[in-house]
C-alpha atoms as a PDB file:
ATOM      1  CA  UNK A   1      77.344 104.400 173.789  1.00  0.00           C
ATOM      2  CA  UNK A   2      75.689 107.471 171.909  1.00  0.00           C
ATOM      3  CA  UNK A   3      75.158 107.302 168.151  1.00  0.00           C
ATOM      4  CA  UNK A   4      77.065 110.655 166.097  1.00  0.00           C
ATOM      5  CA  UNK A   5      72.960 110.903 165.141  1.00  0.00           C
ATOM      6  CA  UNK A   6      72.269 112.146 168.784  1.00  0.00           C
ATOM      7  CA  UNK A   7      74.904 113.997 169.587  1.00  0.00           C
ATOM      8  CA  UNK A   8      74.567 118.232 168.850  1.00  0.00           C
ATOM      9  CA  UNK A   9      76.581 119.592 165.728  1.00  0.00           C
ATOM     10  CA  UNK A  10      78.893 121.599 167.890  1.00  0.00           C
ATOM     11  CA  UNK A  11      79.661 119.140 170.633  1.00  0.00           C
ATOM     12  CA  UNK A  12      83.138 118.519 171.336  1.00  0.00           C
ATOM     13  CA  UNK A  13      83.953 115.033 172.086  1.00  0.00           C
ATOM     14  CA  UNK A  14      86.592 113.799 174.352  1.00  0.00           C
ATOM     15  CA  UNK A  15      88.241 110.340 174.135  1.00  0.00           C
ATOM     16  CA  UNK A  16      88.330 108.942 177.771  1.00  0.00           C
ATOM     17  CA  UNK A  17      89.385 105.193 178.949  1.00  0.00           C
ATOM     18  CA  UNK A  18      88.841 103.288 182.084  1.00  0.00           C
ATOM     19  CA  UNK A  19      91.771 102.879 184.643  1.00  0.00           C
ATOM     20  CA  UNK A  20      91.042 100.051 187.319  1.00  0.00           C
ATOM     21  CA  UNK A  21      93.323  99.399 190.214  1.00  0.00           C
ATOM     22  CA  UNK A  22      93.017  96.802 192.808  1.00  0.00           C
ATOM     23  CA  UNK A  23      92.438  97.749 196.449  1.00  0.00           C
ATOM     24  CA  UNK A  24      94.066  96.393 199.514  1.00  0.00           C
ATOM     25  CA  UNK A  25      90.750  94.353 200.187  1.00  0.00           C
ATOM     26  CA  UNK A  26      90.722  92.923 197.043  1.00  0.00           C
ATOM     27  CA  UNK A  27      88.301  94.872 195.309  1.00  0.00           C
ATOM     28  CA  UNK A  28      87.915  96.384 191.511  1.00  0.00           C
ATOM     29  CA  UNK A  29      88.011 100.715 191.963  1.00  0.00           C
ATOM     30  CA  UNK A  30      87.819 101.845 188.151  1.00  0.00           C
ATOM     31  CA  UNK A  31      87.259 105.718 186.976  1.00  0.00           C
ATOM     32  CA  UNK A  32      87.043 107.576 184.090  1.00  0.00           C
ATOM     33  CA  UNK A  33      89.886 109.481 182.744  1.00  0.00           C
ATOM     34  CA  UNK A  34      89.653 111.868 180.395  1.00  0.00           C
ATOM     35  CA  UNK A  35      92.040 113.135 177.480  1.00  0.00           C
ATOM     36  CA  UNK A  36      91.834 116.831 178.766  1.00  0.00           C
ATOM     37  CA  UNK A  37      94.428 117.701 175.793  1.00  0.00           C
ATOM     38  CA  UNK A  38      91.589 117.721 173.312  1.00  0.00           C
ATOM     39  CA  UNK A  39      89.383 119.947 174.726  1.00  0.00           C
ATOM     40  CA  UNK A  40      89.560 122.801 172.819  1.00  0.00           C
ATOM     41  CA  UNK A  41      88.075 125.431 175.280  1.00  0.00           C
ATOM     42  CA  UNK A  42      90.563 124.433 178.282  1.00  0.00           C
ATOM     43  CA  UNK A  43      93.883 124.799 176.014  1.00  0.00           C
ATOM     44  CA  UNK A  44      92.983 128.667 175.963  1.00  0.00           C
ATOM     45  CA  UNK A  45      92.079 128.979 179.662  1.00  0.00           C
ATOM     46  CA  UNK A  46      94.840 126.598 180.872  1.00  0.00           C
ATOM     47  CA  UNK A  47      97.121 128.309 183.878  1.00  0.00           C
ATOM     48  CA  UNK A  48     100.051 127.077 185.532  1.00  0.00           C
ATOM     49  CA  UNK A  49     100.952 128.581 189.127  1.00  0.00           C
ATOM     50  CA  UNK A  50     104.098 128.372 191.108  1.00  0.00           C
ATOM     51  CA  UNK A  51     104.065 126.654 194.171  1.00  0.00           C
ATOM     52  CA  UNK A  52     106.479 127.435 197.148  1.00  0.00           C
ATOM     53  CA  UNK A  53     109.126 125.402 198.023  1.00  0.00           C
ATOM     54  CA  UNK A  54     109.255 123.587 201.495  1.00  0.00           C
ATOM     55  CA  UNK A  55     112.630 125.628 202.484  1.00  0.00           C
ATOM     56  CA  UNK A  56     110.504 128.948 201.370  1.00  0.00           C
ATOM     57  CA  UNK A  57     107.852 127.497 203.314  1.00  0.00           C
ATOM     58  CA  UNK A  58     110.213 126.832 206.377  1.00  0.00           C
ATOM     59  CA  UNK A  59     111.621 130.099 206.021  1.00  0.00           C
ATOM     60  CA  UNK A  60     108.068 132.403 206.674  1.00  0.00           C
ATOM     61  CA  UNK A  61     107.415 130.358 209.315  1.00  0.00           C
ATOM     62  CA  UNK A  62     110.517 131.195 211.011  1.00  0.00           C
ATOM     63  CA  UNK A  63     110.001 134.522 210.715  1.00  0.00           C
ATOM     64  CA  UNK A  64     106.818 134.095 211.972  1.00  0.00           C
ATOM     65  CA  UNK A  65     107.682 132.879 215.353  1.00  0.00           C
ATOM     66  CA  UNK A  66     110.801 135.381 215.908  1.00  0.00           C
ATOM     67  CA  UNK A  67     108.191 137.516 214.982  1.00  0.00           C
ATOM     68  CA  UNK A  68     105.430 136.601 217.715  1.00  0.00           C
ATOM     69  CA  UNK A  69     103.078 136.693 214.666  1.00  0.00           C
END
Protein backbone atom coordinates (compact mmCIF):
# COMPACT_ATOMS: atom_id res chain seq x y z
CA UNK A 1 0.00 0.00 0.00
CA UNK A 2 1.28 3.68 -0.70
CA UNK A 3 0.59 6.42 1.84
CA UNK A 4 -1.52 9.80 0.04
CA UNK A 5 2.08 11.38 1.58
CA UNK A 6 4.01 9.64 -1.35
CA UNK A 7 1.96 9.81 -3.96
CA UNK A 8 2.47 13.19 -6.59
CA UNK A 9 -0.27 16.02 -6.29
CA UNK A 10 -1.57 15.35 -9.74
CA UNK A 11 -1.69 11.59 -9.77
CA UNK A 12 -4.81 10.07 -10.70
CA UNK A 13 -5.70 7.09 -8.77
CA UNK A 14 -7.60 4.15 -9.96
CA UNK A 15 -9.58 1.76 -7.70
CA UNK A 16 -8.66 -1.85 -8.87
CA UNK A 17 -9.67 -5.36 -7.08
CA UNK A 18 -8.37 -8.81 -7.39
CA UNK A 19 -10.37 -11.47 -9.44
CA UNK A 20 -9.13 -15.16 -8.74
CA UNK A 21 -10.44 -18.11 -10.63
CA UNK A 22 -9.60 -21.67 -10.17
CA UNK A 23 -7.82 -23.62 -12.91
CA UNK A 24 -8.53 -27.04 -14.20
CA UNK A 25 -5.40 -28.30 -12.15
CA UNK A 26 -6.50 -26.93 -9.18
CA UNK A 27 -4.56 -23.95 -8.91
CA UNK A 28 -5.23 -20.11 -7.65
CA UNK A 29 -4.74 -17.61 -11.18
CA UNK A 30 -5.64 -14.04 -9.68
CA UNK A 31 -5.09 -10.53 -11.71
CA UNK A 32 -5.60 -7.16 -11.30
CA UNK A 33 -8.52 -5.41 -12.71
CA UNK A 34 -8.79 -2.08 -13.01
CA UNK A 35 -11.83 0.48 -12.87
CA UNK A 36 -10.86 2.00 -16.35
CA UNK A 37 -14.15 4.30 -15.94
CA UNK A 38 -12.25 6.63 -13.66
CA UNK A 39 -9.50 7.43 -15.56
CA UNK A 40 -9.97 10.68 -16.59
CA UNK A 41 -7.53 10.85 -19.62
CA UNK A 42 -9.04 7.56 -21.39
CA UNK A 43 -12.85 8.89 -21.22
CA UNK A 44 -11.63 11.63 -23.83
CA UNK A 45 -9.58 9.27 -26.04
CA UNK A 46 -12.05 6.34 -25.76
CA UNK A 47 -13.09 4.86 -29.49
CA UNK A 48 -15.46 2.33 -30.39
CA UNK A 49 -15.03 0.52 -33.93
CA UNK A 50 -17.40 -1.61 -35.85
CA UNK A 51 -16.58 -4.98 -36.40
CA UNK A 52 -17.85 -7.08 -39.45
CA UNK A 53 -20.28 -9.51 -39.20
CA UNK A 54 -19.50 -13.27 -39.97
CA UNK A 55 -22.16 -13.25 -43.04
CA UNK A 56 -20.17 -9.88 -44.26
CA UNK A 57 -17.20 -11.80 -43.60
CA UNK A 58 -18.54 -14.89 -45.61
CA UNK A 59 -19.65 -12.73 -48.23
CA UNK A 60 -15.86 -11.08 -49.35
CA UNK A 61 -14.62 -14.25 -49.23
CA UNK A 62 -16.93 -15.48 -51.74
CA UNK A 63 -16.20 -12.99 -53.91
CA UNK A 64 -12.84 -13.64 -53.45
CA UNK A 65 -12.72 -17.07 -54.82
CA UNK A 66 -15.24 -16.38 -57.90
CA UNK A 67 -12.85 -13.84 -58.21
CA UNK A 68 -9.48 -15.97 -58.40
CA UNK A 69 -8.20 -13.27 -55.97
Amino acid sequence: MVSQADLPKLANIIVSHVIYKYKSDGTLKARIVPHGEMDDEKAFLRTVAQTMSVEVLRLLISIAAENSW
